[in-house]
Protein backbone atom coordinates (compact mmCIF):
# COMPACT_ATOMS: atom_id res chain seq x y z
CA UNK A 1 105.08 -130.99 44.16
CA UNK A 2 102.64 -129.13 41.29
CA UNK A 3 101.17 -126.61 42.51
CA UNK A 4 102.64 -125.81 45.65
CA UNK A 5 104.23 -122.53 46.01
CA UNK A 6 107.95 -122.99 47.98
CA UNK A 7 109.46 -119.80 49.40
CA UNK A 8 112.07 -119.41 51.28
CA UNK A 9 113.23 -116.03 52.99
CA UNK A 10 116.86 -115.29 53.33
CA UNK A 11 117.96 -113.60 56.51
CA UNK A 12 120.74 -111.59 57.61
CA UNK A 13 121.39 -110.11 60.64
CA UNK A 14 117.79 -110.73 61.49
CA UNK A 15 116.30 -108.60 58.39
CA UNK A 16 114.27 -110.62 55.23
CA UNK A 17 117.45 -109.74 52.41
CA UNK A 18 116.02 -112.14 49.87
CA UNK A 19 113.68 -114.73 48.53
CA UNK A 20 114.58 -117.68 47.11
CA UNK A 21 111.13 -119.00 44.77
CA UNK A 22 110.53 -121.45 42.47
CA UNK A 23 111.18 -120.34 38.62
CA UNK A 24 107.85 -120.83 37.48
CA UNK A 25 106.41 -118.03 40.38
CA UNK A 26 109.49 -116.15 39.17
CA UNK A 27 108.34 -116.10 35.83
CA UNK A 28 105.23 -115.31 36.26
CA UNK A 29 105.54 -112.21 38.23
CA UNK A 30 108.00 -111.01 35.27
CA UNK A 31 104.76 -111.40 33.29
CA UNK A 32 102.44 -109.28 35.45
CA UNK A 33 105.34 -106.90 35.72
CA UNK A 34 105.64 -105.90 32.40
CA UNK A 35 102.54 -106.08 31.49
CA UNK A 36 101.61 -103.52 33.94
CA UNK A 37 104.68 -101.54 32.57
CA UNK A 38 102.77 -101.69 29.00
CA UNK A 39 99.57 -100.39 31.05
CA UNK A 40 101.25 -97.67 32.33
CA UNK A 41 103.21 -96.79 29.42
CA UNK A 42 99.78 -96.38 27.36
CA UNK A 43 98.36 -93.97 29.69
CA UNK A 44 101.14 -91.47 29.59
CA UNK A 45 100.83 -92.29 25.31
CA UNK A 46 97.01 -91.75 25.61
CA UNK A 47 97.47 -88.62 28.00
CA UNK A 48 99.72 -87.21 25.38
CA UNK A 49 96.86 -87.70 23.00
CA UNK A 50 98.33 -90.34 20.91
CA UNK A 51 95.47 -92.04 18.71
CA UNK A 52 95.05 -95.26 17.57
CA UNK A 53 94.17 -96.85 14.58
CA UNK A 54 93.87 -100.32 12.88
CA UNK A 55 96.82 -102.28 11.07
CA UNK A 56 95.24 -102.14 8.12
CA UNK A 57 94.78 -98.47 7.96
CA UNK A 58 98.40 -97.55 8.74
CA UNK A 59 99.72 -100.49 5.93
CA UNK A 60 97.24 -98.79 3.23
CA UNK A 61 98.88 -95.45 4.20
CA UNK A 62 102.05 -96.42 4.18
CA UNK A 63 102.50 -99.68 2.07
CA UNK A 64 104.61 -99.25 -0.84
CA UNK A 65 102.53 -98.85 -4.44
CA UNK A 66 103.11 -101.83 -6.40
C-alpha cells in the first residue's frame, strides 16, 4: 500500500470523535506542526527586536581565551 493515505473516522453518537491514520501521515503533520510553532515563535522574537548574528561571531565573543 505505499503511498496511499488510509483514514478512518471514528464516530460516536453520530459526531466525527477521532481519526485513526497511518503513523507515517501522523508523523508528518508533527513536523509541519512544529515547525510552524518555530515560525511563529520567531516573529514574536523578531517583534521584540531580537537580532541575529552568525555562530561564529557569538563563539569569538564568548569563547574562552586559550
Amino acid at each position: 500500500m505505499a503511498g496511499r493515505i488510509i483514514r478512518d473516522i471514528v464516530y460516536r453518537d453520530g459526531c466525527a470523535v477521532a481519526v485513526i491514520l497511518g503513523i507515517e501521515e501522523y508523523r508528518e503533520m508533527l513536523e509541519r506542526l512544529e515547525d510552524l510553532e518555530d515560525l511563529a515563535m520567531l516573529e514574536q522574537m523578531r517583534a521584540r527586536g531580537l537580532k541575529a548574528r552568525p555562530l561564529e561571531e557569538f563563539l569569538e565573543e564568548h569563547a574562552p581565551s586559550a
